[in-house]
C-alpha atoms as a PDB file:
ATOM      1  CA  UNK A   1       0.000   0.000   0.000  1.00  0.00           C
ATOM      2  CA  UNK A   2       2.909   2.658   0.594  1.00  0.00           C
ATOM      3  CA  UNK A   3       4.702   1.731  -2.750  1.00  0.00           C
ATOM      4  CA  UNK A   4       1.167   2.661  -4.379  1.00  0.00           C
ATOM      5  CA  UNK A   5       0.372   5.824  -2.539  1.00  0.00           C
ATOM      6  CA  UNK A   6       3.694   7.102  -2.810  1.00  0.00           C
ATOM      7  CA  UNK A   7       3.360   6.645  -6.742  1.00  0.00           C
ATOM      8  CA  UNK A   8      -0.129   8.461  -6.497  1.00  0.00           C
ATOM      9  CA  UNK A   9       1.131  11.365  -4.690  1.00  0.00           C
ATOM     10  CA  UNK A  10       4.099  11.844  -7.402  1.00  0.00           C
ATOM     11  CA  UNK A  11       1.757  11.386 -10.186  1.00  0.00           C
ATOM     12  CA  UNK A  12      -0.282  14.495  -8.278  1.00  0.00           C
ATOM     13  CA  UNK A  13       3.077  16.551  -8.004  1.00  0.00           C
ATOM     14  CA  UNK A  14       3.944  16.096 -11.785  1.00  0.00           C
ATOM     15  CA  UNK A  15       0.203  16.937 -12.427  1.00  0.00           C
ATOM     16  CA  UNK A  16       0.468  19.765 -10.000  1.00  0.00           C
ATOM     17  CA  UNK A  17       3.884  21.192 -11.593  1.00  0.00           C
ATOM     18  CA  UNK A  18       2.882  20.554 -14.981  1.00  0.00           C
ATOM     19  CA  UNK A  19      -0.316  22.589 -14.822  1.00  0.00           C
ATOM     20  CA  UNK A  20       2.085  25.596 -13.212  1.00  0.00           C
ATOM     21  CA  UNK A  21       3.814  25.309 -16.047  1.00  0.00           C
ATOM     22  CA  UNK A  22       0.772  25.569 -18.843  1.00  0.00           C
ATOM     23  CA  UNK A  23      -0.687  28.759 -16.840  1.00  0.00           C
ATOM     24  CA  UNK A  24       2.367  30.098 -16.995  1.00  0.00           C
ATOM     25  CA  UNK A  25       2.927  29.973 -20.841  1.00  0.00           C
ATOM     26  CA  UNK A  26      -0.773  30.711 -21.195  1.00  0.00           C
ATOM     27  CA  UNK A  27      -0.583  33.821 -19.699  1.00  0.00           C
ATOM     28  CA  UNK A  28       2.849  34.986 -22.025  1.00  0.00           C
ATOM     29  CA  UNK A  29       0.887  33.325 -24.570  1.00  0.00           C
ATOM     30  CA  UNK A  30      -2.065  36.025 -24.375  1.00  0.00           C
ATOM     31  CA  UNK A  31       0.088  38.869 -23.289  1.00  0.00           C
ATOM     32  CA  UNK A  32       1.947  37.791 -26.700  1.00  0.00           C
ATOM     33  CA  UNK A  33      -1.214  38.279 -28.662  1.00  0.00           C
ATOM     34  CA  UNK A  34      -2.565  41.151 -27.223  1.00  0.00           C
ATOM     35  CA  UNK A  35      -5.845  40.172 -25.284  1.00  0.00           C
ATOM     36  CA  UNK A  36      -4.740  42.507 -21.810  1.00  0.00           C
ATOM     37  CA  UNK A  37      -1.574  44.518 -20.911  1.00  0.00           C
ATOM     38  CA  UNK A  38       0.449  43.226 -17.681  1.00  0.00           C
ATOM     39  CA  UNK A  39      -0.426  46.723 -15.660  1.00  0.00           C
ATOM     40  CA  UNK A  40      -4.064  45.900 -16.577  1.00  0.00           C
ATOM     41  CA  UNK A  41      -4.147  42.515 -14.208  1.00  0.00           C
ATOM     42  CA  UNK A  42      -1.399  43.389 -11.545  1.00  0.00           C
ATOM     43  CA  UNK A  43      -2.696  40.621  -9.159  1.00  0.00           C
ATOM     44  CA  UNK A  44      -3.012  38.001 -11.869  1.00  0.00           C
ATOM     45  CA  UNK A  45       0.610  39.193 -13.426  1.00  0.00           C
ATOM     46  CA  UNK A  46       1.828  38.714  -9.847  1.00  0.00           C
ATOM     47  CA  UNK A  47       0.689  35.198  -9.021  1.00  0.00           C
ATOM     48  CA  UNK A  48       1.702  33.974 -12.947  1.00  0.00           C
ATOM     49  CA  UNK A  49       5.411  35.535 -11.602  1.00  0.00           C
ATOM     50  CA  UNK A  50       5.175  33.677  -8.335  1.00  0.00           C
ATOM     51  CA  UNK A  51       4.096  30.646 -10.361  1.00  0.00           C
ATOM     52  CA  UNK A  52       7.150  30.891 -12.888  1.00  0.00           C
ATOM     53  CA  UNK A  53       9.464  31.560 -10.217  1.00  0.00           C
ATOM     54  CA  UNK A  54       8.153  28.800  -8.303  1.00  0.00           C
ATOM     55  CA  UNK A  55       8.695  26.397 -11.240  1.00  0.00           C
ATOM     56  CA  UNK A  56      11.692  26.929 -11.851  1.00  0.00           C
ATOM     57  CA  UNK A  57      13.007  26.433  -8.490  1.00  0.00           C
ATOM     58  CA  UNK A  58      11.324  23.306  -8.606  1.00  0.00           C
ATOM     59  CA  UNK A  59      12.769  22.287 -12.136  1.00  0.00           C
ATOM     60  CA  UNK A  60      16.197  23.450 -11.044  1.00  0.00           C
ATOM     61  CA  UNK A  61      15.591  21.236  -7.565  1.00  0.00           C
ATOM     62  CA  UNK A  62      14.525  18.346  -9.552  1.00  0.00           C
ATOM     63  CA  UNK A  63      17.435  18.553 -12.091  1.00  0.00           C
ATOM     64  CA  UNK A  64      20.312  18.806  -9.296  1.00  0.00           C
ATOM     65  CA  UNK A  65      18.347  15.523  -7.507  1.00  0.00           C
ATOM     66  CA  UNK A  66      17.948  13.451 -10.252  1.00  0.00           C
ATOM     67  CA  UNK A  67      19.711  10.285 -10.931  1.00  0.00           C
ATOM     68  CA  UNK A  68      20.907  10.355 -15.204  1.00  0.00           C
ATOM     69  CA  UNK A  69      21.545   6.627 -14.737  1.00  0.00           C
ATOM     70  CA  UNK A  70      18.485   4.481 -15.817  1.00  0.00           C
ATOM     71  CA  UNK A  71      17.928   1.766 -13.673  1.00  0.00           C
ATOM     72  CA  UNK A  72      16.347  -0.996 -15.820  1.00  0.00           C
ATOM     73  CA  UNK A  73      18.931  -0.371 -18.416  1.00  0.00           C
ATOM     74  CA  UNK A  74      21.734  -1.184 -16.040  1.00  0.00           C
ATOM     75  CA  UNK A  75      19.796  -3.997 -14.480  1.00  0.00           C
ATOM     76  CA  UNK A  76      19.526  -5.618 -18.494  1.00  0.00           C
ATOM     77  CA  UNK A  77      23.111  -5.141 -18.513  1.00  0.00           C
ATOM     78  CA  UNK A  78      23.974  -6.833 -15.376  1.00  0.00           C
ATOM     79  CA  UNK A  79      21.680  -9.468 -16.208  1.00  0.00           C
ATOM     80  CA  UNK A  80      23.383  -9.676 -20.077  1.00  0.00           C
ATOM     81  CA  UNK A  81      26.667  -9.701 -18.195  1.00  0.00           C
ATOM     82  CA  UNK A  82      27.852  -6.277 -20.110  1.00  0.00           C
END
């Protein structure tokens, strides 16, 4: 039960970062185009910052702690004897 709880609550974080992410480029997305200015929504321009800045510390967190090495390749190897 822990191994499958602790996959649903990563599956949630991805989810979680992953929609930061879209709102993010949304919103530079419509600011690109025109629909509103960035001093016309100063609360929603703020919490879109806080959002970007937020993902990238999390994407910069998640690149220094994460292990390159994939381990079902290296377990085929060790099993193939390479």
């Amino acid at each position: 039960m822990p191994g499958r709880r602790a996959k649903i609550l990563h599956t949630l974080s991805e989810t979680f970062w992953l929609l930061c992410l879209a709102v993010v480029v949304m919103f530079a997305f419509f600011i690109a185009l025109g629909a509103f200015k960035p001093g016309e929504v100063v609360g929603v321009t703020v919490a879109v910052a806080a959002l970007g800045v937020l993902w990238v510390a999390h994407a910069m967190w998640a690149a220094r702690h994460h292990d390159p090495h994939d381990r079902s390749a290296i377990r085929a190897r060790e099993r193939r004897g390479f």
